[in-house]
PDB file of N, CA and C in Angstrom:
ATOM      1  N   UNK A   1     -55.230   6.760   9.021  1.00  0.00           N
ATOM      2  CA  UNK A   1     -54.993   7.680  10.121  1.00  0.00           C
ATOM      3  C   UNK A   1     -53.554   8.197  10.055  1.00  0.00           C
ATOM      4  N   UNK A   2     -53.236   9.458  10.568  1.00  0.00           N
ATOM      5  CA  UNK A   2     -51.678   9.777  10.628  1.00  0.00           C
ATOM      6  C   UNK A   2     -50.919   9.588  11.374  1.00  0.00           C
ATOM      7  N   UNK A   3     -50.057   9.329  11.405  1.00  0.00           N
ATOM      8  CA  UNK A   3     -49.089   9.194  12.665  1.00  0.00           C
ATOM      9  C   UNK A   3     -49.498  10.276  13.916  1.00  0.00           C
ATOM     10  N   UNK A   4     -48.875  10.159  14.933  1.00  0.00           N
ATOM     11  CA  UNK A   4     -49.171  11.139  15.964  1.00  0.00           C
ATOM     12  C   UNK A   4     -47.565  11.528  16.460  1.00  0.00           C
ATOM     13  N   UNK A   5     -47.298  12.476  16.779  1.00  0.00           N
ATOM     14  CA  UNK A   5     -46.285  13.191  17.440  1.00  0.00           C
ATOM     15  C   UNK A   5     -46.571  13.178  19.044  1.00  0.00           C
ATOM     16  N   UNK A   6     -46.479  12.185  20.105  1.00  0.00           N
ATOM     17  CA  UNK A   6     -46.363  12.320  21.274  1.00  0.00           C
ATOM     18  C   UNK A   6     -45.451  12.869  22.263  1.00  0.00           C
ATOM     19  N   UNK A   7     -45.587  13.522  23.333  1.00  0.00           N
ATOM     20  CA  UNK A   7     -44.358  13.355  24.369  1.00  0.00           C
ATOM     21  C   UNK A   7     -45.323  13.631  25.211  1.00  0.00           C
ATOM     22  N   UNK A   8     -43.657  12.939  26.863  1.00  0.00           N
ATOM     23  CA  UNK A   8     -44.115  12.748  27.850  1.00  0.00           C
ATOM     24  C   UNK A   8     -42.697  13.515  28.653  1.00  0.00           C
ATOM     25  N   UNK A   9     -43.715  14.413  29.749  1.00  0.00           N
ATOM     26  CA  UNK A   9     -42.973  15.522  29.591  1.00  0.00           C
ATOM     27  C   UNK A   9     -41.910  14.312  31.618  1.00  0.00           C
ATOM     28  N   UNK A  10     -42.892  13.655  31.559  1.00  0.00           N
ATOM     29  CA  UNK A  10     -42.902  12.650  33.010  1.00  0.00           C
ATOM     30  C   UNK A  10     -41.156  12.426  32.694  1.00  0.00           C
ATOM     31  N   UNK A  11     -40.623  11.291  31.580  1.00  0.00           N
ATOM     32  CA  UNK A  11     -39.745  10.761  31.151  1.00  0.00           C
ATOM     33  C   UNK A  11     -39.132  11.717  29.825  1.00  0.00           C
ATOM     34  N   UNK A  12     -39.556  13.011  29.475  1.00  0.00           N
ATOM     35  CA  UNK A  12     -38.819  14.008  28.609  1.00  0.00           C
ATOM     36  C   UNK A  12     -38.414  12.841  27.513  1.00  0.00           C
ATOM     37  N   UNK A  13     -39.456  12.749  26.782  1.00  0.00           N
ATOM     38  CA  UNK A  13     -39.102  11.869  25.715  1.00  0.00           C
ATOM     39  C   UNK A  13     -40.344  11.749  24.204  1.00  0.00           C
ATOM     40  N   UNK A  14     -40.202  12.135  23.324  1.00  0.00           N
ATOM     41  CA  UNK A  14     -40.898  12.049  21.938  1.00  0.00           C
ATOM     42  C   UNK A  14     -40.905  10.923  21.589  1.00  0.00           C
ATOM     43  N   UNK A  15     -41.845  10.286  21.011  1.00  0.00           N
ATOM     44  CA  UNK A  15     -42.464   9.238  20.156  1.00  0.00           C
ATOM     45  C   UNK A  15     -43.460   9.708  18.797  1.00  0.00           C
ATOM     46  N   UNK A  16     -43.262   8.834  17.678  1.00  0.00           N
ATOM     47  CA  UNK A  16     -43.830   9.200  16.820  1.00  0.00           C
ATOM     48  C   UNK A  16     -44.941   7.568  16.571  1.00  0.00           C
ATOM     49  N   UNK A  17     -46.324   7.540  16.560  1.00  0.00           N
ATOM     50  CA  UNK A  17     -46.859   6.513  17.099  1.00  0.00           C
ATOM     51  C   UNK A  17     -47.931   6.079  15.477  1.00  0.00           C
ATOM     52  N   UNK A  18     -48.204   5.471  15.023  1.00  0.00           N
ATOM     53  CA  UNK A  18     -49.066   4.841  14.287  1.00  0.00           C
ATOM     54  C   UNK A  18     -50.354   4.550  14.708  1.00  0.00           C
ATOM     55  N   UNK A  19     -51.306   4.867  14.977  1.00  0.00           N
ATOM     56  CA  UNK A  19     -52.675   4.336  15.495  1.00  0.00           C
ATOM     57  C   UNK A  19     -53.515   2.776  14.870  1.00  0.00           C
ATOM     58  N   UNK A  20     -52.734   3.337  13.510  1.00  0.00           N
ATOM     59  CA  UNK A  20     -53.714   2.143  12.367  1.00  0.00           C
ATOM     60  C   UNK A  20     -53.010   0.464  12.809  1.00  0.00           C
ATOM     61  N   UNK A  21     -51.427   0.633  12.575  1.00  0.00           N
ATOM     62  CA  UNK A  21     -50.417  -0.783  13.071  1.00  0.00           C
ATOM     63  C   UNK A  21     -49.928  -0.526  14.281  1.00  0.00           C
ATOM     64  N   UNK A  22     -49.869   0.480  15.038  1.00  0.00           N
ATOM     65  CA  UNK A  22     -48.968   0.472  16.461  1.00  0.00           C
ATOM     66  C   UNK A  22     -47.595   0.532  16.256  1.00  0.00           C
ATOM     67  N   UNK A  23     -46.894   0.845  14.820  1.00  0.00           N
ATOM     68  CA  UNK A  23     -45.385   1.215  15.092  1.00  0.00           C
ATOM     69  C   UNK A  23     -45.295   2.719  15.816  1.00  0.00           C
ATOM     70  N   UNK A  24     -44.197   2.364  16.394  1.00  0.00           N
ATOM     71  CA  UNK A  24     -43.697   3.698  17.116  1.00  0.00           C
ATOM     72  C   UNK A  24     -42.239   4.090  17.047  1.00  0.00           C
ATOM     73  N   UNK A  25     -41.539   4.989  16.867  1.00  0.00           N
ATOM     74  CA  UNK A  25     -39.985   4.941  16.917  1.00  0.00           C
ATOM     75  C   UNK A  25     -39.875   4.916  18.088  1.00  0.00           C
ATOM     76  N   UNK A  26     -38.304   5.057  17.990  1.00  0.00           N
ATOM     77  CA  UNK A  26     -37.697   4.337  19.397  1.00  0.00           C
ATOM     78  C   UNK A  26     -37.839   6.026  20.159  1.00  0.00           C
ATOM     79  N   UNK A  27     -38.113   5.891  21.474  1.00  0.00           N
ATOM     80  CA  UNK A  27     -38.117   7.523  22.683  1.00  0.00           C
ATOM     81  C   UNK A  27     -37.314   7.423  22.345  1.00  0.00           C
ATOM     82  N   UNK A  28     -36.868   9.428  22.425  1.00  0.00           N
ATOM     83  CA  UNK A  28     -35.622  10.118  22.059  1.00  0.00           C
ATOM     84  C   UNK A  28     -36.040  11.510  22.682  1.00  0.00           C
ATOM     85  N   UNK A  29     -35.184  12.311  23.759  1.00  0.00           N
ATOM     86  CA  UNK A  29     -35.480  13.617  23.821  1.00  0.00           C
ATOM     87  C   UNK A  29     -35.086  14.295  23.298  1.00  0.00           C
ATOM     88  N   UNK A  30     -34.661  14.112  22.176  1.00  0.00           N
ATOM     89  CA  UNK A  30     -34.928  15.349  21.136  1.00  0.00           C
ATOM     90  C   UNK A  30     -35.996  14.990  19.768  1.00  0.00           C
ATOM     91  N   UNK A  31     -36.751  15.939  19.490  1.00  0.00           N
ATOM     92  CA  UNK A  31     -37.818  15.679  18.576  1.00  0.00           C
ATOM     93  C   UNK A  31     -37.414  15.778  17.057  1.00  0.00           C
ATOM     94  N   UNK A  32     -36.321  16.133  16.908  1.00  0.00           N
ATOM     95  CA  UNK A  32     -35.894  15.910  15.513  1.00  0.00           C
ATOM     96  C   UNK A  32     -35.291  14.681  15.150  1.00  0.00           C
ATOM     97  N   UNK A  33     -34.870  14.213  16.340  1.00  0.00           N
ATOM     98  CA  UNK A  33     -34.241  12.609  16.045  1.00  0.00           C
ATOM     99  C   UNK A  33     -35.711  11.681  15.666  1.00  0.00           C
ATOM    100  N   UNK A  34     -36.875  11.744  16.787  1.00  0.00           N
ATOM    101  CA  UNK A  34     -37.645  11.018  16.097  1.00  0.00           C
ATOM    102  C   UNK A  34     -38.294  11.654  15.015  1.00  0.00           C
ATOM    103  N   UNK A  35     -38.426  12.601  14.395  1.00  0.00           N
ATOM    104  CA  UNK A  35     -39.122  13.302  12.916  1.00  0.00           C
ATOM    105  C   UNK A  35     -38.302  12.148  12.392  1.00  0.00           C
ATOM    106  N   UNK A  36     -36.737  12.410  12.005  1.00  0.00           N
ATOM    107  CA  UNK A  36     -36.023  11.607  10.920  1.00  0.00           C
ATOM    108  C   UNK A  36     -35.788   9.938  11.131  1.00  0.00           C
ATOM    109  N   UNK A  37     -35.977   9.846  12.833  1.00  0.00           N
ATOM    110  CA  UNK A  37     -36.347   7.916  12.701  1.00  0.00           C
ATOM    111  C   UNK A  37     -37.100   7.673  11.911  1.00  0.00           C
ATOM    112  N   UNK A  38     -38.693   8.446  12.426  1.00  0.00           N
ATOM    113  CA  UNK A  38     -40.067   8.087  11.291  1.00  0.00           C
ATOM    114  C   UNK A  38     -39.507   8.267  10.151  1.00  0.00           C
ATOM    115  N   UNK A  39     -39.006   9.010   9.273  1.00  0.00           N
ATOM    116  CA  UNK A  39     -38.733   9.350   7.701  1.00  0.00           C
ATOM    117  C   UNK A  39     -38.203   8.436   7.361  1.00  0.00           C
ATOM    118  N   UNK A  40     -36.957   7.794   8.414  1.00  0.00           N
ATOM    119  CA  UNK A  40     -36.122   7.086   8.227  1.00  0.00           C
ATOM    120  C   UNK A  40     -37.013   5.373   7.782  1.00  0.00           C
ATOM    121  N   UNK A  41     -37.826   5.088   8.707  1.00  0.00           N
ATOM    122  CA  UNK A  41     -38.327   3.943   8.764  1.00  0.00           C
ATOM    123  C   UNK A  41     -39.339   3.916   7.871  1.00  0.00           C
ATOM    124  N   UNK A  42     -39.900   5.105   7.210  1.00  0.00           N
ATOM    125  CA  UNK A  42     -41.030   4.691   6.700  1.00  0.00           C
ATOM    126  C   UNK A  42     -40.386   4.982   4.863  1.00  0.00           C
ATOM    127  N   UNK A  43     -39.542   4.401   4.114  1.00  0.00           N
ATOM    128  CA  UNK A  43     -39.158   4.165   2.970  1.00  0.00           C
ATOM    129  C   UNK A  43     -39.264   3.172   2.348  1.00  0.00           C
ATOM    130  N   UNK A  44     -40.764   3.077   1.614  1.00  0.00           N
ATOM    131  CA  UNK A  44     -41.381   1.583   0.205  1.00  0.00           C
ATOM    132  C   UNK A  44     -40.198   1.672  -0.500  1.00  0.00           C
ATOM    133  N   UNK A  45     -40.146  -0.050  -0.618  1.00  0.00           N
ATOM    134  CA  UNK A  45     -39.433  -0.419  -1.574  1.00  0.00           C
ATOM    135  C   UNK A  45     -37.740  -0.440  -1.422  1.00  0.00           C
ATOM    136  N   UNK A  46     -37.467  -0.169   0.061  1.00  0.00           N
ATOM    137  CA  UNK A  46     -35.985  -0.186   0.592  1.00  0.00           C
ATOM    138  C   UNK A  46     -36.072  -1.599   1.153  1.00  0.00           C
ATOM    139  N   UNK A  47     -35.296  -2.366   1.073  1.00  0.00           N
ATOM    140  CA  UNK A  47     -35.648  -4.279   1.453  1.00  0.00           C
ATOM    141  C   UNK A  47     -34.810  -3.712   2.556  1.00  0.00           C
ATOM    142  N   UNK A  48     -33.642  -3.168   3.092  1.00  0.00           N
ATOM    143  CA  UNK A  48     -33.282  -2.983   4.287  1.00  0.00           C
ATOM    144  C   UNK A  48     -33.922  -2.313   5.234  1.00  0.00           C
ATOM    145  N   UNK A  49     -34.451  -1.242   5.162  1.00  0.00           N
ATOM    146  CA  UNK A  49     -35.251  -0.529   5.881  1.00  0.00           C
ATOM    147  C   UNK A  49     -36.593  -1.780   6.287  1.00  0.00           C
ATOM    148  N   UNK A  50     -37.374  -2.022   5.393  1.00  0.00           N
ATOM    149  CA  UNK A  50     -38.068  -3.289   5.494  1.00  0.00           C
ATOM    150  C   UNK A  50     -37.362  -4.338   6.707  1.00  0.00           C
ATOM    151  N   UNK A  51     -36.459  -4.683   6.747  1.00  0.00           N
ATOM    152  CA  UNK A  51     -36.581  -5.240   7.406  1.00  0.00           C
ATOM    153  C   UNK A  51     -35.963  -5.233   8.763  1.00  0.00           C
ATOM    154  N   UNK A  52     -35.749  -3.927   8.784  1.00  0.00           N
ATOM    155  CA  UNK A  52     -35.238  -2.965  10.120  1.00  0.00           C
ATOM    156  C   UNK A  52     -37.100  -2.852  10.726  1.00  0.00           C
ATOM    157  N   UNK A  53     -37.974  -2.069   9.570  1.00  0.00           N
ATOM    158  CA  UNK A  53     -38.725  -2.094  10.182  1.00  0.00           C
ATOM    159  C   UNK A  53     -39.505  -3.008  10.843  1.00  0.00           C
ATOM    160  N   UNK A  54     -39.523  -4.480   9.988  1.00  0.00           N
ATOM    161  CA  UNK A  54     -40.061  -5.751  10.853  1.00  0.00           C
ATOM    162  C   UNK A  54     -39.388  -5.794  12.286  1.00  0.00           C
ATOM    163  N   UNK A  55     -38.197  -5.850  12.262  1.00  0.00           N
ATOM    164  CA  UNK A  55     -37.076  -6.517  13.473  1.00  0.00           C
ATOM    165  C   UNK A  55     -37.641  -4.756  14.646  1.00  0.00           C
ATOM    166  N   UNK A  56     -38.162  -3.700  14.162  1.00  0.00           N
ATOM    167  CA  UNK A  56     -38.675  -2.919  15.198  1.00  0.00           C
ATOM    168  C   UNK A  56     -39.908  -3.272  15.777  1.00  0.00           C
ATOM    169  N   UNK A  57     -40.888  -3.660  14.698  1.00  0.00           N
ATOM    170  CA  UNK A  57     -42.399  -3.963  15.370  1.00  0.00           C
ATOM    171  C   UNK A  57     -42.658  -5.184  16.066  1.00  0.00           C
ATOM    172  N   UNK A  58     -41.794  -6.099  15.697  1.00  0.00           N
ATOM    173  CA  UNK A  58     -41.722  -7.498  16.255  1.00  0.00           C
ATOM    174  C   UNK A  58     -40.850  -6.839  17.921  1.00  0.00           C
ATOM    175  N   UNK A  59     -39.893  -6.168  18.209  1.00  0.00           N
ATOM    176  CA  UNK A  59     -39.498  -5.423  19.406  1.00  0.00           C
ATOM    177  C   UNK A  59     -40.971  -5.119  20.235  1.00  0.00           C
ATOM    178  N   UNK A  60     -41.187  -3.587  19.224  1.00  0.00           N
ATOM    179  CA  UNK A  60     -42.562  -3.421  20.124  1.00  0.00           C
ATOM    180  C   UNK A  60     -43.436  -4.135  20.641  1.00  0.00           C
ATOM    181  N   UNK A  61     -43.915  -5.415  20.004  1.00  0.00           N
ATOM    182  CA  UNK A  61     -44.855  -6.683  20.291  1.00  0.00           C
ATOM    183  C   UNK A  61     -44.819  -6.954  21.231  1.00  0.00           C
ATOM    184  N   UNK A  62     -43.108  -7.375  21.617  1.00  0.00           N
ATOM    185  CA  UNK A  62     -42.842  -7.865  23.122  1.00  0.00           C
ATOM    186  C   UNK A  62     -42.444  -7.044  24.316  1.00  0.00           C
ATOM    187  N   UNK A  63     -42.692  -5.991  24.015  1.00  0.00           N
ATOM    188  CA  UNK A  63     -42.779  -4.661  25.135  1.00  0.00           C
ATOM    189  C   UNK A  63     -42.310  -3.416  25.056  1.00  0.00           C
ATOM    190  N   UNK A  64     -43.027  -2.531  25.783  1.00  0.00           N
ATOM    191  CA  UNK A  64     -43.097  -1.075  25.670  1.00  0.00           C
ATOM    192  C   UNK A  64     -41.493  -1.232  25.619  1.00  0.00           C
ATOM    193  N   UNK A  65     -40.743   0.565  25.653  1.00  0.00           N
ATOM    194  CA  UNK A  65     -39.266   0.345  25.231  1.00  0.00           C
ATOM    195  C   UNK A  65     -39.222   2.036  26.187  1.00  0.00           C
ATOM    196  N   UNK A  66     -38.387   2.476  26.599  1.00  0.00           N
ATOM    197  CA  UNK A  66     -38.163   3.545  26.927  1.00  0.00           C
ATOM    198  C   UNK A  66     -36.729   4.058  27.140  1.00  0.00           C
ATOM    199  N   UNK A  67     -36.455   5.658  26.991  1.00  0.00           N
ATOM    200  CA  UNK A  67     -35.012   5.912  26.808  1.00  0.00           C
ATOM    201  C   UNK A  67     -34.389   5.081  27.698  1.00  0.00           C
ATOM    202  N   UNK A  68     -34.490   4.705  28.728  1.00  0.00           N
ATOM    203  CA  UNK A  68     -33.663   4.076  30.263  1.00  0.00           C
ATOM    204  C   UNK A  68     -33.388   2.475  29.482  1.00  0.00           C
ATOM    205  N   UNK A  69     -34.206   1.912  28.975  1.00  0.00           N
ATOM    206  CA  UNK A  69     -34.260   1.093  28.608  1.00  0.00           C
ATOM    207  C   UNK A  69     -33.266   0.741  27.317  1.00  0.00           C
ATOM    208  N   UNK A  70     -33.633   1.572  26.358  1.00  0.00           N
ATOM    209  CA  UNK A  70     -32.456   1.542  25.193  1.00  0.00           C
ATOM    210  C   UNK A  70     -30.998   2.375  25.603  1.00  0.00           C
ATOM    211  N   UNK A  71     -30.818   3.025  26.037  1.00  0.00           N
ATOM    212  CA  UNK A  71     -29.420   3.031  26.573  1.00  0.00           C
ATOM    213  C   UNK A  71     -29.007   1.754  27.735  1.00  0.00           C
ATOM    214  N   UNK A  72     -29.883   1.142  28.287  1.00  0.00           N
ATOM    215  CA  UNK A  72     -29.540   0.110  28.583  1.00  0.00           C
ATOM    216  C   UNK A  72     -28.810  -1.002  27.837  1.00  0.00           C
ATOM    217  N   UNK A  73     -30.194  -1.329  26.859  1.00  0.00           N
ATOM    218  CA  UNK A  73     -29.615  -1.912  25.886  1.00  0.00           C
ATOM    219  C   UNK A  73     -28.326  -2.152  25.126  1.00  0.00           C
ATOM    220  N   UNK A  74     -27.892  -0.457  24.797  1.00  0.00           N
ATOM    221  CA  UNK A  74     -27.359  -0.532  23.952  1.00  0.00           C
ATOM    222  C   UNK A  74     -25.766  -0.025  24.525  1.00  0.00           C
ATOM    223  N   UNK A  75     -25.755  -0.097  25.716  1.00  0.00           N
ATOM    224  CA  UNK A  75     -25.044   0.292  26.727  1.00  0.00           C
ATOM    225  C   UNK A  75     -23.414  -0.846  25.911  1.00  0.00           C
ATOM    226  N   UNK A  76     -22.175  -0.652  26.033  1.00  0.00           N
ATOM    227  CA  UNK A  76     -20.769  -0.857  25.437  1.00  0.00           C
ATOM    228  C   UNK A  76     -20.639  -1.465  26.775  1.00  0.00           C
TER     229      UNK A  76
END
C-alpha cells in the first residue's frame, strides 16, 4: 500500500501515514517539511536513519503525537 498524505485542517497540521506498519512522520504545518521527513526516514541501508526510524515507531506505539505536543517536547 502507499503511504497517504493526510491533514487536519482542525489542528492545521500534515502527516504522512503508512497503512501497511503505521509509521507516520512527526505533524508539521507545512507540507514540505513532512514530504522530506518521509524521504528523510525512509533510506535502506542507512544504519542511522534505521535507527532514528525504530526510536520513531517505538514513539508512535506509545501514543498519538501532535504539533502542541512536540514543541512541547522539544521546548529549551
Amino acid at each position: 500500500m502507499k503511504p497517504e498524505l493526510r491533514y487536519s485542517g482542525v489542528r492545521n497540521e500534515y502527516v504522512i501515514w503508512c497503512p501497511t506498519c503505521g509509521y507516520r512522520t512527526r505533524p508539521d504545518s507545512n507540507k514540505q517539511s513532512v514530504i522530506a521527513d518521509w524521504y528523510l526516514s525512509n533510506q535502506p541501508g542507512n544504519k542511522h536513519i534505521e535507527n532514528l526510524w525504530i526510536k520513531r515507531y517505538l514513539e508512535i506505539r506509545e501514543g498519538a503525537t501532535t504539533v502542541a505536543q512536540e514543541n512541547e517536547n522539544n521546548a529549551i
